[in-house]
PDB file of N, CA and C in Angstrom:
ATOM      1  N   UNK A   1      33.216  80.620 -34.263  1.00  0.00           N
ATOM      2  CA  UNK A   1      33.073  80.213 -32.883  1.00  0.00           C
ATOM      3  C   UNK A   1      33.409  78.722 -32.787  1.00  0.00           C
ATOM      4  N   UNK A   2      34.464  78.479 -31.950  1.00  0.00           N
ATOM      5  CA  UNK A   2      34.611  77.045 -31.700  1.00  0.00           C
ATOM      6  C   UNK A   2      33.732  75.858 -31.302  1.00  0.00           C
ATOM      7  N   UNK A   3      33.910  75.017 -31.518  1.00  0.00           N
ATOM      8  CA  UNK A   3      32.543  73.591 -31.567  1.00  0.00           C
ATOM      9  C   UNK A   3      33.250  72.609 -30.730  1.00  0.00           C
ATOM     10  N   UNK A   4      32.847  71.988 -30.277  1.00  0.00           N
ATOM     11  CA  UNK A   4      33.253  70.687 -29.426  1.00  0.00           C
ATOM     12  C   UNK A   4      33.716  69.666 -30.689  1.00  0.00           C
ATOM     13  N   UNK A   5      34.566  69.006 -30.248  1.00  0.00           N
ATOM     14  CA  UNK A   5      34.977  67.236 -31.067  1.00  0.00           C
ATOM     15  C   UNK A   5      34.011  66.613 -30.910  1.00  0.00           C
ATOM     16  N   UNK A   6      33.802  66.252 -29.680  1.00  0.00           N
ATOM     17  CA  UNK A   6      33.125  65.482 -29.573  1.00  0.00           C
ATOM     18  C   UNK A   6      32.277  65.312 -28.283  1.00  0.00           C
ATOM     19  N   UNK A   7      31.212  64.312 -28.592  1.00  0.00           N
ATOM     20  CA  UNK A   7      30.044  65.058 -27.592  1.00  0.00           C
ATOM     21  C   UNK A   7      30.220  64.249 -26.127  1.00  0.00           C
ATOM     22  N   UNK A   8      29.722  65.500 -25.219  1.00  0.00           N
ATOM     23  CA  UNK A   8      29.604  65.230 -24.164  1.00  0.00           C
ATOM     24  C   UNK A   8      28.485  64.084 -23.471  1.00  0.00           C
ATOM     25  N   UNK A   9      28.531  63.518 -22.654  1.00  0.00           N
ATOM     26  CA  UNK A   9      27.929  61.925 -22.280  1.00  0.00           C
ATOM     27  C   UNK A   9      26.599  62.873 -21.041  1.00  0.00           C
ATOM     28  N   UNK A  10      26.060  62.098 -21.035  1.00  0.00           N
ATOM     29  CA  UNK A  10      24.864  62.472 -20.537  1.00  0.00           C
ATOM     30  C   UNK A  10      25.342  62.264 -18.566  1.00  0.00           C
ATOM     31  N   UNK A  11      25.994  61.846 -18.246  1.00  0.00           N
ATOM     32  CA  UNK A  11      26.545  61.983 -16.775  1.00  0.00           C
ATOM     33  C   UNK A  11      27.260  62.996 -16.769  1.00  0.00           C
ATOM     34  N   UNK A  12      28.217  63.292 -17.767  1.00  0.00           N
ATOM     35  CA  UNK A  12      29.085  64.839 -17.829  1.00  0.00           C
ATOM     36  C   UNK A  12      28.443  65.867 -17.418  1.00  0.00           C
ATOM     37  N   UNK A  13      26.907  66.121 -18.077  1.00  0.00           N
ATOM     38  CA  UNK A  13      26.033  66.946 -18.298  1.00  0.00           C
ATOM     39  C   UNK A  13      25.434  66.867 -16.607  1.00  0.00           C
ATOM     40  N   UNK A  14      24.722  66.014 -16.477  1.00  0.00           N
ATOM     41  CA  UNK A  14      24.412  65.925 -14.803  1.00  0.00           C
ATOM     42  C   UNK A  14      24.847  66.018 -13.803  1.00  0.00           C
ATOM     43  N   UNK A  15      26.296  65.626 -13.758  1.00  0.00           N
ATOM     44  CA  UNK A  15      27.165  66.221 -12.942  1.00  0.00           C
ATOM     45  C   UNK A  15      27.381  67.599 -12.483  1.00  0.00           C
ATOM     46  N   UNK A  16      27.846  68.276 -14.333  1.00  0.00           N
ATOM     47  CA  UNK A  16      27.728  69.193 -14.124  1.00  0.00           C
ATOM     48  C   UNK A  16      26.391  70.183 -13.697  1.00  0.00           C
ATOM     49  N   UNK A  17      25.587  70.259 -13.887  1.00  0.00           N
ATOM     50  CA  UNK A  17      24.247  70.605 -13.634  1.00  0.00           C
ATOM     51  C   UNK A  17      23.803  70.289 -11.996  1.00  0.00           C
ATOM     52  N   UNK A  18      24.375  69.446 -11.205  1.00  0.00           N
ATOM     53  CA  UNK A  18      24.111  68.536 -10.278  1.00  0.00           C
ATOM     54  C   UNK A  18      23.965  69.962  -8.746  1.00  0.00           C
ATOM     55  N   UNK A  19      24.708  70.665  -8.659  1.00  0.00           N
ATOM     56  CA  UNK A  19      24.809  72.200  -7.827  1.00  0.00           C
ATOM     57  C   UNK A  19      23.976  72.897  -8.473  1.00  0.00           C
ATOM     58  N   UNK A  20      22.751  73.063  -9.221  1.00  0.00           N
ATOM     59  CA  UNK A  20      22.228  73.965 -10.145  1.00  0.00           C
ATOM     60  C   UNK A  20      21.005  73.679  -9.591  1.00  0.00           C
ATOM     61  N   UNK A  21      20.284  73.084  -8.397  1.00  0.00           N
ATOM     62  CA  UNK A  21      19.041  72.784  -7.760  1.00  0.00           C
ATOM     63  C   UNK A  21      18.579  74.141  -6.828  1.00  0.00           C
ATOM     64  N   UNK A  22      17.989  74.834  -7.037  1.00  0.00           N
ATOM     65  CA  UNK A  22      17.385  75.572  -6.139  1.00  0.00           C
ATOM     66  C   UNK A  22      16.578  74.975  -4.970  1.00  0.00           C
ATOM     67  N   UNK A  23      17.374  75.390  -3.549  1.00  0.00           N
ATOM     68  CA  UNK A  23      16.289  75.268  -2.021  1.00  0.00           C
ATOM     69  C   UNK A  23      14.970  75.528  -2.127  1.00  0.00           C
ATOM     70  N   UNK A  24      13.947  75.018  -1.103  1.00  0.00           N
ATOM     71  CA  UNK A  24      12.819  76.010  -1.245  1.00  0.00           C
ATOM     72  C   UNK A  24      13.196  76.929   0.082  1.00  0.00           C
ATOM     73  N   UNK A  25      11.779  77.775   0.000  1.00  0.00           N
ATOM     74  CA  UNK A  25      12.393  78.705   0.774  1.00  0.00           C
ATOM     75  C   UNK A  25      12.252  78.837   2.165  1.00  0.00           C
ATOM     76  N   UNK A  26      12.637  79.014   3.042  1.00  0.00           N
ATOM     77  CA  UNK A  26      12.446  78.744   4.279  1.00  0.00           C
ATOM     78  C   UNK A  26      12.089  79.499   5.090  1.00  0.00           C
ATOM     79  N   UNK A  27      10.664  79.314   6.127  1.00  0.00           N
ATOM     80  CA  UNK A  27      10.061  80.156   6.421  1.00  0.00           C
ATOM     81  C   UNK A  27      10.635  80.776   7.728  1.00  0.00           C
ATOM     82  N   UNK A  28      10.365  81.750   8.064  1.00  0.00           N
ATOM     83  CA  UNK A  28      11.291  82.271  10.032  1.00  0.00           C
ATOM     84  C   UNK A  28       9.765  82.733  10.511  1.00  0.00           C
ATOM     85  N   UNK A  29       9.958  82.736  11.688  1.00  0.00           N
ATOM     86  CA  UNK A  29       9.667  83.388  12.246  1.00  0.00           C
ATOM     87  C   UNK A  29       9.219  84.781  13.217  1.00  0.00           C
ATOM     88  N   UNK A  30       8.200  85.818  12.648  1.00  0.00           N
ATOM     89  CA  UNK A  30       8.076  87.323  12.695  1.00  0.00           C
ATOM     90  C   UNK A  30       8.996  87.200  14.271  1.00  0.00           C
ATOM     91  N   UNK A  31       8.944  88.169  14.621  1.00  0.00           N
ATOM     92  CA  UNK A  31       9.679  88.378  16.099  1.00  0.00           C
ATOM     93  C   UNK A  31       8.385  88.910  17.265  1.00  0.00           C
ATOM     94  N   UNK A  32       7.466  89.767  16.252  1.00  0.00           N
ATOM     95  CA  UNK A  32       6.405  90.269  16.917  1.00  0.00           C
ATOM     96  C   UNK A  32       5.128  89.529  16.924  1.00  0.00           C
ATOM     97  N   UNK A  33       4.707  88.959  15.827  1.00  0.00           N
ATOM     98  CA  UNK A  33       3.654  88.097  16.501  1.00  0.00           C
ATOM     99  C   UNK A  33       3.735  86.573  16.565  1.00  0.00           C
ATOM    100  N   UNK A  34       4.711  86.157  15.743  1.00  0.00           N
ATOM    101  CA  UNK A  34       5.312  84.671  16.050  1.00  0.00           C
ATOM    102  C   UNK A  34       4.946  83.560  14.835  1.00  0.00           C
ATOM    103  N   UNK A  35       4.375  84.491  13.975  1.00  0.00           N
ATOM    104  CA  UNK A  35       3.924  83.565  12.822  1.00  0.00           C
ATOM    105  C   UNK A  35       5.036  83.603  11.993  1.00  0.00           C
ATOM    106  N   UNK A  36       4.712  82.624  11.131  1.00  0.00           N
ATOM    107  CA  UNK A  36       5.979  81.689  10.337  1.00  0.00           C
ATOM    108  C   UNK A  36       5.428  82.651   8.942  1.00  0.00           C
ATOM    109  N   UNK A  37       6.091  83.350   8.018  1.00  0.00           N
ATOM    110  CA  UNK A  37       6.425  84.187   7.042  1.00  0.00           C
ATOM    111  C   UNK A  37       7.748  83.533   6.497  1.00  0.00           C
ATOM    112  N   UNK A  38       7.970  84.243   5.031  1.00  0.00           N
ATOM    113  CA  UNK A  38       8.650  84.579   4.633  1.00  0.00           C
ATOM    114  C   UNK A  38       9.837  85.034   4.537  1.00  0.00           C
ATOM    115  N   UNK A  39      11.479  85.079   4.318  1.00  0.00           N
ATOM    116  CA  UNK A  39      12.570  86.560   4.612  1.00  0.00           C
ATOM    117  C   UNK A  39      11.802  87.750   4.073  1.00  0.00           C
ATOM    118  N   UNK A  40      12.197  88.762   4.342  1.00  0.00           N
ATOM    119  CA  UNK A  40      11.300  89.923   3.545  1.00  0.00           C
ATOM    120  C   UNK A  40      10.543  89.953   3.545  1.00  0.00           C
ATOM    121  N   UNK A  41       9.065  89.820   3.769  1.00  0.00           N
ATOM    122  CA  UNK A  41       7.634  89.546   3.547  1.00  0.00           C
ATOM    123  C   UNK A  41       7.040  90.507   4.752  1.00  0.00           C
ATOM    124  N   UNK A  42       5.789  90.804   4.446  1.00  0.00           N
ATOM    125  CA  UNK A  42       5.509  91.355   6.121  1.00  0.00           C
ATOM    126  C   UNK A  42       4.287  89.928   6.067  1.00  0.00           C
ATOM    127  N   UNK A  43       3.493  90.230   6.783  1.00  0.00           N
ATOM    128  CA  UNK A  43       3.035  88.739   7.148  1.00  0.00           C
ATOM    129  C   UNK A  43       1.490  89.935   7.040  1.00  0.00           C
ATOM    130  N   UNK A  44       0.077  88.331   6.796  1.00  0.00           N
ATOM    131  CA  UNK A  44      -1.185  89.320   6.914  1.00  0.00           C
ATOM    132  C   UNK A  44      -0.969  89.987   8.234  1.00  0.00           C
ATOM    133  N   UNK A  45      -1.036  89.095   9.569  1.00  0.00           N
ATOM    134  CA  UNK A  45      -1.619  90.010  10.508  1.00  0.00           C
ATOM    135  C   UNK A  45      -0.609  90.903  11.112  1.00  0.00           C
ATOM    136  N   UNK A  46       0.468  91.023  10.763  1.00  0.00           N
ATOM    137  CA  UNK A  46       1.492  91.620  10.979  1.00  0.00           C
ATOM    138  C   UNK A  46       1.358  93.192  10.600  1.00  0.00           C
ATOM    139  N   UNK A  47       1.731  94.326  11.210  1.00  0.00           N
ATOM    140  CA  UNK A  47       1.085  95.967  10.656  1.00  0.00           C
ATOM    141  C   UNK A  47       2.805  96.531  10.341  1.00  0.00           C
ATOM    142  N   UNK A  48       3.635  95.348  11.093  1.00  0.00           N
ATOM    143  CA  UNK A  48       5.273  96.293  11.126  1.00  0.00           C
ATOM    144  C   UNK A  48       6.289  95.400  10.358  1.00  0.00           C
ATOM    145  N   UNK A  49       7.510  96.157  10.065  1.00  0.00           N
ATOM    146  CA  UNK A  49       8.580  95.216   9.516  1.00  0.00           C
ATOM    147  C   UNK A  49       9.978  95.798  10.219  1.00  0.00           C
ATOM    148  N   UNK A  50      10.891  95.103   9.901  1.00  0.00           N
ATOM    149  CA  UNK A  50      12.023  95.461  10.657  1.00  0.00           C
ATOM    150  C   UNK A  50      12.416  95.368  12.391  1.00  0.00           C
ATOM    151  N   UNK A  51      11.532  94.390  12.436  1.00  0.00           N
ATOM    152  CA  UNK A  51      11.549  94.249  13.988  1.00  0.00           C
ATOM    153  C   UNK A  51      12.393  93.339  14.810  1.00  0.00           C
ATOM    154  N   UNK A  52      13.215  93.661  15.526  1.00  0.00           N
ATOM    155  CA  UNK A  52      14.370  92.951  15.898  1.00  0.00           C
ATOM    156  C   UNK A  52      13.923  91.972  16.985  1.00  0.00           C
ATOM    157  N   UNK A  53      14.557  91.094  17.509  1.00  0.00           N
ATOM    158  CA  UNK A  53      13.735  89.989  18.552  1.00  0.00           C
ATOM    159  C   UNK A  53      13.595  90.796  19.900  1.00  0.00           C
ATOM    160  N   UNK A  54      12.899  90.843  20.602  1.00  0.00           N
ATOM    161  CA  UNK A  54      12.447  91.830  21.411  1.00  0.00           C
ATOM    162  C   UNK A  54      12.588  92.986  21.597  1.00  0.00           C
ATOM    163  N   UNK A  55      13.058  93.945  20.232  1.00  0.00           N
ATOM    164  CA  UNK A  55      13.084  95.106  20.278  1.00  0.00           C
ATOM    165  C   UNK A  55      11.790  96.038  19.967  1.00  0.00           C
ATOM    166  N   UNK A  56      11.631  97.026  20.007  1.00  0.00           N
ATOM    167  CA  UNK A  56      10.781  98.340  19.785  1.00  0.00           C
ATOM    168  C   UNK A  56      10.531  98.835  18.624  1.00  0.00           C
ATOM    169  N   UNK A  57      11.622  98.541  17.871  1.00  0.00           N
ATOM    170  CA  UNK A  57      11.640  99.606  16.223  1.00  0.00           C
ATOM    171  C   UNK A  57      11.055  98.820  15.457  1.00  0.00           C
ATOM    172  N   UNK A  58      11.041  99.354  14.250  1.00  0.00           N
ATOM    173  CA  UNK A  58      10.425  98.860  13.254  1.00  0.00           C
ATOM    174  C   UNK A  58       9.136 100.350  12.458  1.00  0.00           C
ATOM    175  N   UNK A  59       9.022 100.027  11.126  1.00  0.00           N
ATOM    176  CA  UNK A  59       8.462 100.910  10.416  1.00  0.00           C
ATOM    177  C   UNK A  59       7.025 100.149  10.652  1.00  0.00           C
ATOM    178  N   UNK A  60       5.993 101.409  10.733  1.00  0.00           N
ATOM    179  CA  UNK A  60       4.506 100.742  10.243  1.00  0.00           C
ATOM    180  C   UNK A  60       4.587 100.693   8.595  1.00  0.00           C
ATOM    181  N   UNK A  61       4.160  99.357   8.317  1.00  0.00           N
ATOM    182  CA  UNK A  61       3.765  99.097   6.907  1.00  0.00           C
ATOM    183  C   UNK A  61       2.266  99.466   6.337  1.00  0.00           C
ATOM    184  N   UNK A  62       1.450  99.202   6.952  1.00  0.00           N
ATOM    185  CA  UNK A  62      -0.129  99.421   6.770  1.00  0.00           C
ATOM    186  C   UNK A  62      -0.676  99.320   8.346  1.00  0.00           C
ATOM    187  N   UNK A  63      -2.089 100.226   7.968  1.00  0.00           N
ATOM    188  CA  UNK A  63      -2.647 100.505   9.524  1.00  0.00           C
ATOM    189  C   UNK A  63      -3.368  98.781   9.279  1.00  0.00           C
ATOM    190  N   UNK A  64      -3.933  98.694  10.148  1.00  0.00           N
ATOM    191  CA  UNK A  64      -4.415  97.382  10.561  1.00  0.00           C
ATOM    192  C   UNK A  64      -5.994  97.986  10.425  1.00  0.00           C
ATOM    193  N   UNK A  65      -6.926  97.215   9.917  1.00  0.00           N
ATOM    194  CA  UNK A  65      -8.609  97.900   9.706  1.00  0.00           C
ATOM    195  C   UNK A  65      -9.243  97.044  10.604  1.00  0.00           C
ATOM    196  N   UNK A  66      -9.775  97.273  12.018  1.00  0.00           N
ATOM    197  CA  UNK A  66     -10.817  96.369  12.908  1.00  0.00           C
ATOM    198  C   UNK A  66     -11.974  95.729  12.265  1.00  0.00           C
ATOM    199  N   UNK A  67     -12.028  96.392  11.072  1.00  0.00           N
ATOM    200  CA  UNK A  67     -13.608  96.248  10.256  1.00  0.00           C
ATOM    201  C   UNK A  67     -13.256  94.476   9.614  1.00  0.00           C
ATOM    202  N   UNK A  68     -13.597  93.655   9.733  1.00  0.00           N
ATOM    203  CA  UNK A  68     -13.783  92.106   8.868  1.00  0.00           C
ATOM    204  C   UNK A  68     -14.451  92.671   7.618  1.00  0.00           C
ATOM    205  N   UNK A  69     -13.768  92.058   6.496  1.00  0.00           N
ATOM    206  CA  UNK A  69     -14.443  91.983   5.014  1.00  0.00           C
ATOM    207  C   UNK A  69     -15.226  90.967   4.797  1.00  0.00           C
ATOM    208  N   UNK A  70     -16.430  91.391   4.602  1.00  0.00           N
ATOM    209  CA  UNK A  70     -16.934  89.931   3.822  1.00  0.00           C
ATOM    210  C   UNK A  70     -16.966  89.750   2.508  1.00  0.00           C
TER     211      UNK A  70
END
């Protein structure tokens, strides 16, 4: 397997590396109750996903329980 001559400089390296930063992630906004989530995520108080901005559809994810946990 081939080897380098000679070595690469420590700006070569950073440069290259320099596009290699991951975003954080950025939160949106549900459509149905207006809280700031996740992409993909369903949100706590949220019961649906797939919900388009003032549309109807969407799958139930979990029933919603009236009961508070303590």
């Amino acid at each position: 397997m081939p080897n380098p001559k000679r070595r690469h400089s420590k700006a070569r390296k950073n440069k290259r590396r320099s596009h290699l930063a991951l975003d954080p992630p950025q939160p949106h906004r549900c459509p149905r109750s207006g809280v700031l989530t996740l992409s993909h995520r369903v949100s706590e108080d949220a019961t649906h996903y797939g919900f388009e901005k003032g549309g109807s559809k969407g799958r139930v994810v979990f029933e919603k329980d009236d009961e508070v946990e303590a």
